[in-house]
PDB file of N, CA and C in Angstrom:
ATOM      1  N   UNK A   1       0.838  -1.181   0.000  1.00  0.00           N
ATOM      2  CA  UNK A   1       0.000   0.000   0.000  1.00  0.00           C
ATOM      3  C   UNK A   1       0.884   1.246   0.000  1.00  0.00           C
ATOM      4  N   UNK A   2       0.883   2.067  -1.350  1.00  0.00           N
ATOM      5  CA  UNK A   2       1.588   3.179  -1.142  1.00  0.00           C
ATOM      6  C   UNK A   2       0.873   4.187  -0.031  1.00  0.00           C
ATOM      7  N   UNK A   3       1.559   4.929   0.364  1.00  0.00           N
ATOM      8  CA  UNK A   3       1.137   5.768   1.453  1.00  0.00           C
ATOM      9  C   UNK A   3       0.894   7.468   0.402  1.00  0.00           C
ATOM     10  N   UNK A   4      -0.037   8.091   0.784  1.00  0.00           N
ATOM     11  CA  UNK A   4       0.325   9.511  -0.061  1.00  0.00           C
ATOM     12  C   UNK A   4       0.895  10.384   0.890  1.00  0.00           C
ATOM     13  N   UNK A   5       2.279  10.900   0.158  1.00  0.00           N
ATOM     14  CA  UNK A   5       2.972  12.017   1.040  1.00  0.00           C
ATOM     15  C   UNK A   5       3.251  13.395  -0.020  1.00  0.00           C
ATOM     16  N   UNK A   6       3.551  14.400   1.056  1.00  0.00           N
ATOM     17  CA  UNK A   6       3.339  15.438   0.527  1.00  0.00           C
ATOM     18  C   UNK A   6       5.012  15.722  -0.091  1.00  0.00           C
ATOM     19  N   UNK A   7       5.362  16.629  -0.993  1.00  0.00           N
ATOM     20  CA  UNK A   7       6.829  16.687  -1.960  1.00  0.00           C
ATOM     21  C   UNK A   7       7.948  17.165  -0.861  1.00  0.00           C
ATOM     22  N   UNK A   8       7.456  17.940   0.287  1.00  0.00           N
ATOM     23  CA  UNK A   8       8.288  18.263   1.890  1.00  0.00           C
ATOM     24  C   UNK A   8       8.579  16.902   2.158  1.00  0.00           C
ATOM     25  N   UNK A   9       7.766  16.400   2.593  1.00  0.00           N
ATOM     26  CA  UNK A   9       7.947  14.732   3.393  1.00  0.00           C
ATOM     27  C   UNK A   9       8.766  13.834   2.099  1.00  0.00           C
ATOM     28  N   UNK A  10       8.432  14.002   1.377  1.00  0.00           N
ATOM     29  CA  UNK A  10       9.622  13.017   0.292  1.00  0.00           C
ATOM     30  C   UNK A  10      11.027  13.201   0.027  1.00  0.00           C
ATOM     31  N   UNK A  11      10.883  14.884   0.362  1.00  0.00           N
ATOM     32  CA  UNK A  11      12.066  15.857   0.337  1.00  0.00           C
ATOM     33  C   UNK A  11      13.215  15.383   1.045  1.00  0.00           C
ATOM     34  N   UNK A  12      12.671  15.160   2.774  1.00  0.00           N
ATOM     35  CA  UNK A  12      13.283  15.232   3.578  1.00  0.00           C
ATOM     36  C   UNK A  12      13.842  13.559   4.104  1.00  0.00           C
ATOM     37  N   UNK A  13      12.792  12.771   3.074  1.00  0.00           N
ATOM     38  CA  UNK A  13      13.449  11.541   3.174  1.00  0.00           C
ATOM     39  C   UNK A  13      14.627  11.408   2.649  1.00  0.00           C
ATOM     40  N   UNK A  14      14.576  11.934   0.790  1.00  0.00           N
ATOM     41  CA  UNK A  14      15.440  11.504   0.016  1.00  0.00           C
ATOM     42  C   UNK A  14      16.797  12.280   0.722  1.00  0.00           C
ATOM     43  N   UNK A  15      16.389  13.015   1.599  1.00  0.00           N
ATOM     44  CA  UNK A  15      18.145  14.195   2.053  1.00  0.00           C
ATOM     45  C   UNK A  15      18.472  13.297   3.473  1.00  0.00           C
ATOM     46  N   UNK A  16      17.597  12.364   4.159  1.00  0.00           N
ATOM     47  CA  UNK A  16      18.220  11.362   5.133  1.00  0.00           C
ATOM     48  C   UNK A  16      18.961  10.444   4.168  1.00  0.00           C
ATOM     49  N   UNK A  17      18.254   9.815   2.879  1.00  0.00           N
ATOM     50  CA  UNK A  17      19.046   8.961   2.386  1.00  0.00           C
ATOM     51  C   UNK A  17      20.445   9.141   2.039  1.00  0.00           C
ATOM     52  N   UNK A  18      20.808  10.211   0.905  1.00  0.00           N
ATOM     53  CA  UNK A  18      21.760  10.452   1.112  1.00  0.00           C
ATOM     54  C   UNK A  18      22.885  11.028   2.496  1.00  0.00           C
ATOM     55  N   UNK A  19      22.009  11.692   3.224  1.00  0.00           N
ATOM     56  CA  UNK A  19      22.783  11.425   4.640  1.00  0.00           C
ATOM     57  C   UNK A  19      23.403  10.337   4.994  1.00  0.00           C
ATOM     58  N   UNK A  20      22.540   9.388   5.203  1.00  0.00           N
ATOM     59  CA  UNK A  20      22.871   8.144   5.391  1.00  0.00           C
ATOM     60  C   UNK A  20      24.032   7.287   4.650  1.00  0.00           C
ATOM     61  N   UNK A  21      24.286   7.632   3.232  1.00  0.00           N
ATOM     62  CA  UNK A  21      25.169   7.228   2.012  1.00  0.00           C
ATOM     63  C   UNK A  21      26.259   8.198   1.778  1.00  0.00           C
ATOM     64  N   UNK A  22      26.298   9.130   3.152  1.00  0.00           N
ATOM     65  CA  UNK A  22      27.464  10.216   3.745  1.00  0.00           C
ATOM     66  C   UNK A  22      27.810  11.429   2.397  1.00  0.00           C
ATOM     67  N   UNK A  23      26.773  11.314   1.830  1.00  0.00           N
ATOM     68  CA  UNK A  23      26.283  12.285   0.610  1.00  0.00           C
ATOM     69  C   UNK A  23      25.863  13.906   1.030  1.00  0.00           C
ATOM     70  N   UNK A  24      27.282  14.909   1.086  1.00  0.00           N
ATOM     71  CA  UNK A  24      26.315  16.157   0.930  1.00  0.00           C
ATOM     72  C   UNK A  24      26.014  16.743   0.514  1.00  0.00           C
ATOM     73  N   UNK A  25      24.780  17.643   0.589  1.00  0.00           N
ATOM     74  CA  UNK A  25      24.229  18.323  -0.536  1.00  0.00           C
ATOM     75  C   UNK A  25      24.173  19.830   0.023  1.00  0.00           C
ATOM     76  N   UNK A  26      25.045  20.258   0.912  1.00  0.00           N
ATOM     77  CA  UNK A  26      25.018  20.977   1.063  1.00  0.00           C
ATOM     78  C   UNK A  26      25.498  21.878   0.206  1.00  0.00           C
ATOM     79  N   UNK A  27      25.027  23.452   0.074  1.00  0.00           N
ATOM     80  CA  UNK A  27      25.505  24.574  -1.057  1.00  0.00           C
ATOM     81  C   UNK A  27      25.234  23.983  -2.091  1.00  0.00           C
ATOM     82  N   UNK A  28      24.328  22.880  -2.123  1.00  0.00           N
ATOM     83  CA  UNK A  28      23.683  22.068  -3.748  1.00  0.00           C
ATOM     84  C   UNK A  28      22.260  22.862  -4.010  1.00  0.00           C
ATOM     85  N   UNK A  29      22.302  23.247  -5.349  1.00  0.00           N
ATOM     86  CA  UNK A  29      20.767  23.589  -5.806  1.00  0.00           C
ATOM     87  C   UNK A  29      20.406  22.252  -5.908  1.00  0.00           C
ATOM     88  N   UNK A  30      19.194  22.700  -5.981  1.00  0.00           N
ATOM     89  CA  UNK A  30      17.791  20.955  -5.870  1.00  0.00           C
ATOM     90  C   UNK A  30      18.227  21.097  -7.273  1.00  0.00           C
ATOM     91  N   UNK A  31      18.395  22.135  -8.365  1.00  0.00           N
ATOM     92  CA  UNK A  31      18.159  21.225  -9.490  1.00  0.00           C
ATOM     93  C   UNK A  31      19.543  21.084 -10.317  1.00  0.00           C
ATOM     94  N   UNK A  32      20.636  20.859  -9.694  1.00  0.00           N
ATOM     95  CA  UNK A  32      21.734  20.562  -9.881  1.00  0.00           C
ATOM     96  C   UNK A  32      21.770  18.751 -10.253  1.00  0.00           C
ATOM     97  N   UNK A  33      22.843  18.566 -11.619  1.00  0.00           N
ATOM     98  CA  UNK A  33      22.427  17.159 -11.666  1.00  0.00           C
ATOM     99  C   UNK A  33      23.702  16.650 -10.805  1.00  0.00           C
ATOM    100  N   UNK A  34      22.714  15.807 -10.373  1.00  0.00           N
ATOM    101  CA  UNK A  34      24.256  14.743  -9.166  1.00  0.00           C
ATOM    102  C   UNK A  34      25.075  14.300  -9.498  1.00  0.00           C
ATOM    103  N   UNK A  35      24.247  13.932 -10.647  1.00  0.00           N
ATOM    104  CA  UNK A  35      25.511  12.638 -11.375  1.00  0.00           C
ATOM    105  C   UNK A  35      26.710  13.263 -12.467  1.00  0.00           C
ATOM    106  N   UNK A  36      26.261  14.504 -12.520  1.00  0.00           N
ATOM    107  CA  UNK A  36      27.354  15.020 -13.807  1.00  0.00           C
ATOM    108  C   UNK A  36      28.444  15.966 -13.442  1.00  0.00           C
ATOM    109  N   UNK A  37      27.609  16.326 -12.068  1.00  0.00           N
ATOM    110  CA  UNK A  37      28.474  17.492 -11.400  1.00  0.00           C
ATOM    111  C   UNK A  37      29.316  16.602 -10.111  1.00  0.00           C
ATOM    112  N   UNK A  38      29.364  15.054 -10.715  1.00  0.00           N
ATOM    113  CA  UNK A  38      30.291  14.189  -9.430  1.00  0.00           C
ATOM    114  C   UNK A  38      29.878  14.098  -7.928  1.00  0.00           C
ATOM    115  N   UNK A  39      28.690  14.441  -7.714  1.00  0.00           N
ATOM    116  CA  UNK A  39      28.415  14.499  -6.363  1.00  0.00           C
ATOM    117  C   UNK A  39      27.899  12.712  -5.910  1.00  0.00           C
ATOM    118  N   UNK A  40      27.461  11.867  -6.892  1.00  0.00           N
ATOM    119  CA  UNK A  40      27.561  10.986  -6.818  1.00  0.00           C
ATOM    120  C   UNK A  40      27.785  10.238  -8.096  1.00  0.00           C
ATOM    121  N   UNK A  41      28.339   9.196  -7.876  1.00  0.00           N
ATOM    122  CA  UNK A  41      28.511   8.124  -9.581  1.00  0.00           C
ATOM    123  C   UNK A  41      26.925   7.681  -9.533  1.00  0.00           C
ATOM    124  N   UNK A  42      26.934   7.177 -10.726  1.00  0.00           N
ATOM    125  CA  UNK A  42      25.587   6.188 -11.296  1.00  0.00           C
ATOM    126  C   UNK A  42      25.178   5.391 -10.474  1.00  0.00           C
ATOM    127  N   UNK A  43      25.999   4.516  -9.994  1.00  0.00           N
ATOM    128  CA  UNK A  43      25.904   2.869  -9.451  1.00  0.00           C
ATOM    129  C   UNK A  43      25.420   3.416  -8.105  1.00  0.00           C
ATOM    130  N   UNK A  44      25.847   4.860  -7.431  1.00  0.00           N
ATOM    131  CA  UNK A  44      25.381   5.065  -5.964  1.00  0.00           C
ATOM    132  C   UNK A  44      23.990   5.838  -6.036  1.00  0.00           C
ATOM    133  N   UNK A  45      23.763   6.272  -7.388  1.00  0.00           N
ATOM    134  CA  UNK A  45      22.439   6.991  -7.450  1.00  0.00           C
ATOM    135  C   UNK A  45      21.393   5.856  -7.881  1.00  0.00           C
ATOM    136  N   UNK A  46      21.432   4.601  -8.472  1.00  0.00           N
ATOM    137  CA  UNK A  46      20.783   3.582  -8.625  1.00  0.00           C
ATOM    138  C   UNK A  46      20.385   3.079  -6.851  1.00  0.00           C
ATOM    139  N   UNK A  47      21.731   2.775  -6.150  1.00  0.00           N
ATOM    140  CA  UNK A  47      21.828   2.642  -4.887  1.00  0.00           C
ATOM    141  C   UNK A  47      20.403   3.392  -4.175  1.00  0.00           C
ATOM    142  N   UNK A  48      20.635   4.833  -4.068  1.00  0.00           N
ATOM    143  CA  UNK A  48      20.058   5.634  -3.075  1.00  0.00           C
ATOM    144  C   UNK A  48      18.359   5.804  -4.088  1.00  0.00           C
ATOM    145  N   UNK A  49      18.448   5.096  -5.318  1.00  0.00           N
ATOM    146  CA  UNK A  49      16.741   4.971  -5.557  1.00  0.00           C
ATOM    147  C   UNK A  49      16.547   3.777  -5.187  1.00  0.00           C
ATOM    148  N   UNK A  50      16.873   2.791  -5.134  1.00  0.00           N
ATOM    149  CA  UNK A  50      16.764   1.924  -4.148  1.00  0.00           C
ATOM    150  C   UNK A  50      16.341   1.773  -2.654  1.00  0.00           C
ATOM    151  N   UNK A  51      16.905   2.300  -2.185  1.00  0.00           N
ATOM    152  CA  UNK A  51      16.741   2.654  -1.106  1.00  0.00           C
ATOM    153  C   UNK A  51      15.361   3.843  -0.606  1.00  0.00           C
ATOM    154  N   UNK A  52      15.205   4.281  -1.462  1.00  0.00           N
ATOM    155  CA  UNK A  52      13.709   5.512  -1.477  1.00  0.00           C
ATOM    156  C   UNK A  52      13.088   4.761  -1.657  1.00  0.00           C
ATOM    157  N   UNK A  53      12.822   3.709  -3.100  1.00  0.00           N
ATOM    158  CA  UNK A  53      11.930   2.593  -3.086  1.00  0.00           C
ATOM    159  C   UNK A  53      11.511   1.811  -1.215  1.00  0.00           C
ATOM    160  N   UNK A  54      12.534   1.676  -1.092  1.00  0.00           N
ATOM    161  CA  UNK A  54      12.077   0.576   0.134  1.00  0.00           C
ATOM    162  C   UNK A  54      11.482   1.575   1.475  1.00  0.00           C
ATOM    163  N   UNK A  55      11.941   2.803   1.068  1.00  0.00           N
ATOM    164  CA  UNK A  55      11.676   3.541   2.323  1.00  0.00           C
ATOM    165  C   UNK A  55      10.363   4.023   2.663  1.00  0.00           C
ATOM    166  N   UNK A  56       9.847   4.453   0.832  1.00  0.00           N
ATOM    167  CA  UNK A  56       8.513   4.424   0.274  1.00  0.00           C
ATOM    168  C   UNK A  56       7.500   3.387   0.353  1.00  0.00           C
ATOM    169  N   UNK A  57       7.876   2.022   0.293  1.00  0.00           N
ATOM    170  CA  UNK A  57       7.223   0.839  -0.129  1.00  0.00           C
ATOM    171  C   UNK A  57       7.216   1.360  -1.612  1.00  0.00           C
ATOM    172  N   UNK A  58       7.437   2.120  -2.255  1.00  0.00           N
ATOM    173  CA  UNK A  58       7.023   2.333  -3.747  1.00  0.00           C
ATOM    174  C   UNK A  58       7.806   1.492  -4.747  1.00  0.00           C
ATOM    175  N   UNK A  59       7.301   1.347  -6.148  1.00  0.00           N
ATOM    176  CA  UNK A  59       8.050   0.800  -6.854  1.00  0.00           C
ATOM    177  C   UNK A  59       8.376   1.898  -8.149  1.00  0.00           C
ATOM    178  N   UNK A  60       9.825   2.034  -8.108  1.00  0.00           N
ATOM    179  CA  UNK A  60      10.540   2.963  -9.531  1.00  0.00           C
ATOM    180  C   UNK A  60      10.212   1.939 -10.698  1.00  0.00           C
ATOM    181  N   UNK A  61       9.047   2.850 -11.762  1.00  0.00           N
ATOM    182  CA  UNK A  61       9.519   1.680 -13.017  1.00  0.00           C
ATOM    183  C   UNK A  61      10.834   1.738 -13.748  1.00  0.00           C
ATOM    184  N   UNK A  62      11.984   1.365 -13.723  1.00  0.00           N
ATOM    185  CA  UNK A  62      12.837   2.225 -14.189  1.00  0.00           C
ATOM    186  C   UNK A  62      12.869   1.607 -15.665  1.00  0.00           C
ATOM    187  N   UNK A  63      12.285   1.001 -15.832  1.00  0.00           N
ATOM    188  CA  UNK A  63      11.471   0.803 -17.747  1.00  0.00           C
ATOM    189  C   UNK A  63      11.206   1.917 -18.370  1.00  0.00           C
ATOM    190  N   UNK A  64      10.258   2.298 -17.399  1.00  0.00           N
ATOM    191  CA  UNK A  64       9.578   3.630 -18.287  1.00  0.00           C
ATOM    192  C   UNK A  64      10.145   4.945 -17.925  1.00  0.00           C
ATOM    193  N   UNK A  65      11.133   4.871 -17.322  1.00  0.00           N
ATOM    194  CA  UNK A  65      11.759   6.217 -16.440  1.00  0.00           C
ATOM    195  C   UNK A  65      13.241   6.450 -17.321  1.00  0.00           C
ATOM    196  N   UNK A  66      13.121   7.492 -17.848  1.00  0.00           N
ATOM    197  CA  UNK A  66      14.837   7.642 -18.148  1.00  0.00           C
ATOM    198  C   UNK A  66      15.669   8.372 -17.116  1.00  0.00           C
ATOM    199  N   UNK A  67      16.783   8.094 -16.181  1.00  0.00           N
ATOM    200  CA  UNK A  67      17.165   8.195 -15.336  1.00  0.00           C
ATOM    201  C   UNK A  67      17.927   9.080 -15.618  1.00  0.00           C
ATOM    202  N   UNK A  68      18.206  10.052 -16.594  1.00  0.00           N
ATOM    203  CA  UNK A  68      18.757  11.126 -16.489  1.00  0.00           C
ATOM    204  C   UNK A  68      17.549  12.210 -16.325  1.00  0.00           C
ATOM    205  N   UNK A  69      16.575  12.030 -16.191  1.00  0.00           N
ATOM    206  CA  UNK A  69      15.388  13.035 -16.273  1.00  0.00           C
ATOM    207  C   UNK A  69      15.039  13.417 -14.529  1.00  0.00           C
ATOM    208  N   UNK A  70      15.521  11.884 -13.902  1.00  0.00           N
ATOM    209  CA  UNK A  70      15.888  12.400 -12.499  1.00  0.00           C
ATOM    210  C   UNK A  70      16.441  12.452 -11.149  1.00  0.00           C
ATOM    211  N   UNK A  71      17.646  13.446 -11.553  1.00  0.00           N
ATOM    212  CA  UNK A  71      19.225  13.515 -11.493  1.00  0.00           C
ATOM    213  C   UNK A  71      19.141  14.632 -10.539  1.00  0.00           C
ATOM    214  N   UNK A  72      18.264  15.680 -10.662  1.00  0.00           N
ATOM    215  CA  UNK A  72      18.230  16.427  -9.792  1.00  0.00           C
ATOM    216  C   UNK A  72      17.214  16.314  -8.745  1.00  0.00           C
ATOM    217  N   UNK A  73      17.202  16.759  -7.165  1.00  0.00           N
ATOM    218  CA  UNK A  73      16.824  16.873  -6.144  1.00  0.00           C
ATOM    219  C   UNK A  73      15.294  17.215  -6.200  1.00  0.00           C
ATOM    220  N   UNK A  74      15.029  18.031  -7.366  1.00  0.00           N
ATOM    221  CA  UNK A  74      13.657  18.510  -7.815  1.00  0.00           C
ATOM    222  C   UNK A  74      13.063  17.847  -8.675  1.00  0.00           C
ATOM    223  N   UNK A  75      13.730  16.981  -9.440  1.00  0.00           N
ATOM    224  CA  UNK A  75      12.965  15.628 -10.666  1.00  0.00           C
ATOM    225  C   UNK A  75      12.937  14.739  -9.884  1.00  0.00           C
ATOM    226  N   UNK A  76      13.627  14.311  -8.578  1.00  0.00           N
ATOM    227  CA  UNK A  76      13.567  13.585  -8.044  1.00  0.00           C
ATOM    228  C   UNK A  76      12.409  13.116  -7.187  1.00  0.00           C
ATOM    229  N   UNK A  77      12.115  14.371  -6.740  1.00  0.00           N
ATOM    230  CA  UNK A  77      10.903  14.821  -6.086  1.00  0.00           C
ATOM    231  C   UNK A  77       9.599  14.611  -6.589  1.00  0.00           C
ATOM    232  N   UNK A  78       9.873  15.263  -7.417  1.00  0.00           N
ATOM    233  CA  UNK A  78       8.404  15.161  -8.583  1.00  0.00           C
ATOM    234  C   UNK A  78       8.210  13.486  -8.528  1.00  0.00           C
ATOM    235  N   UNK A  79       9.279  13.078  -9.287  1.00  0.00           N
ATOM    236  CA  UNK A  79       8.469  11.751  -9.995  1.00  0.00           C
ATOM    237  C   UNK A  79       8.217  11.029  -8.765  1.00  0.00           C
ATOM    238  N   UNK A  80       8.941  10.893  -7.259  1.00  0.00           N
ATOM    239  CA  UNK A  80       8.555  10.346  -6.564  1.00  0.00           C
ATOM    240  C   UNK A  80       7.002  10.290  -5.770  1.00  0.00           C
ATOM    241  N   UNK A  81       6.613  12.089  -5.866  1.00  0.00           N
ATOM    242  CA  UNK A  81       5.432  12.521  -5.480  1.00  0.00           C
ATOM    243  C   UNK A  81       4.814  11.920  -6.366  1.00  0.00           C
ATOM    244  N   UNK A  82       4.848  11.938  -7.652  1.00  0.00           N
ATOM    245  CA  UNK A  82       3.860  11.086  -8.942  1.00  0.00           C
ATOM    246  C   UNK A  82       3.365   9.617  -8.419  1.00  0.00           C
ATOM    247  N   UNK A  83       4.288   8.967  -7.575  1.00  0.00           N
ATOM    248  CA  UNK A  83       4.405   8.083  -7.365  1.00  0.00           C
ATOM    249  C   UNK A  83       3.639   7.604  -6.379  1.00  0.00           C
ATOM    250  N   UNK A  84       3.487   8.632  -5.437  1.00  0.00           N
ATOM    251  CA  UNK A  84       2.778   8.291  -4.189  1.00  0.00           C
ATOM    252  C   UNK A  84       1.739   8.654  -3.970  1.00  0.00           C
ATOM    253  N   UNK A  85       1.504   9.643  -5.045  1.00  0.00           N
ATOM    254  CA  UNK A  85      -0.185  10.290  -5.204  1.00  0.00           C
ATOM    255  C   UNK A  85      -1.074   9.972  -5.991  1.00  0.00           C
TER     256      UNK A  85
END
């Protein structure tokens, strides 16, 4: 059962996750891309959607998702809110 949360509450998950994956984002714009500007590689941003998945109960289609579309803190957001609403 997805839960519906609001784009704050998803916000503040996805910034424990990377907490947690000793990731900072500090002095980061939300719509800065992670992966290009080295703040994380691929394999750890696959990682930390992973990990939102399970935190969510949600499931990423990543079929239908092109994963450069969300790279930043604010696409990230979105599609996750898409997700839960």
């Amino acid at each position: 059962m997805v839960i519906k949360m609001s784009e704050n509450d998803i916000r503040k998950i996805i910034y424990k996750i990377f907490e947690q994956n000793d990731i900072s984002l500090q002095n980061i714009n939300e719509d800065t891309s992670l992966i290009s500007n080295g703040i994380v590689d691929s394999m750890t941003f696959v990682n930390i959607l992973l990990a939102i998945e399970e935190e969510l109960n949600i499931e990423i289609d990543f079929e239908n998702i092109d994963i450069n579309s969300i790279v930043t803190i604010n696409s990230l957001c979105d599609t996750v809110s898409k997700i839960t609403n």
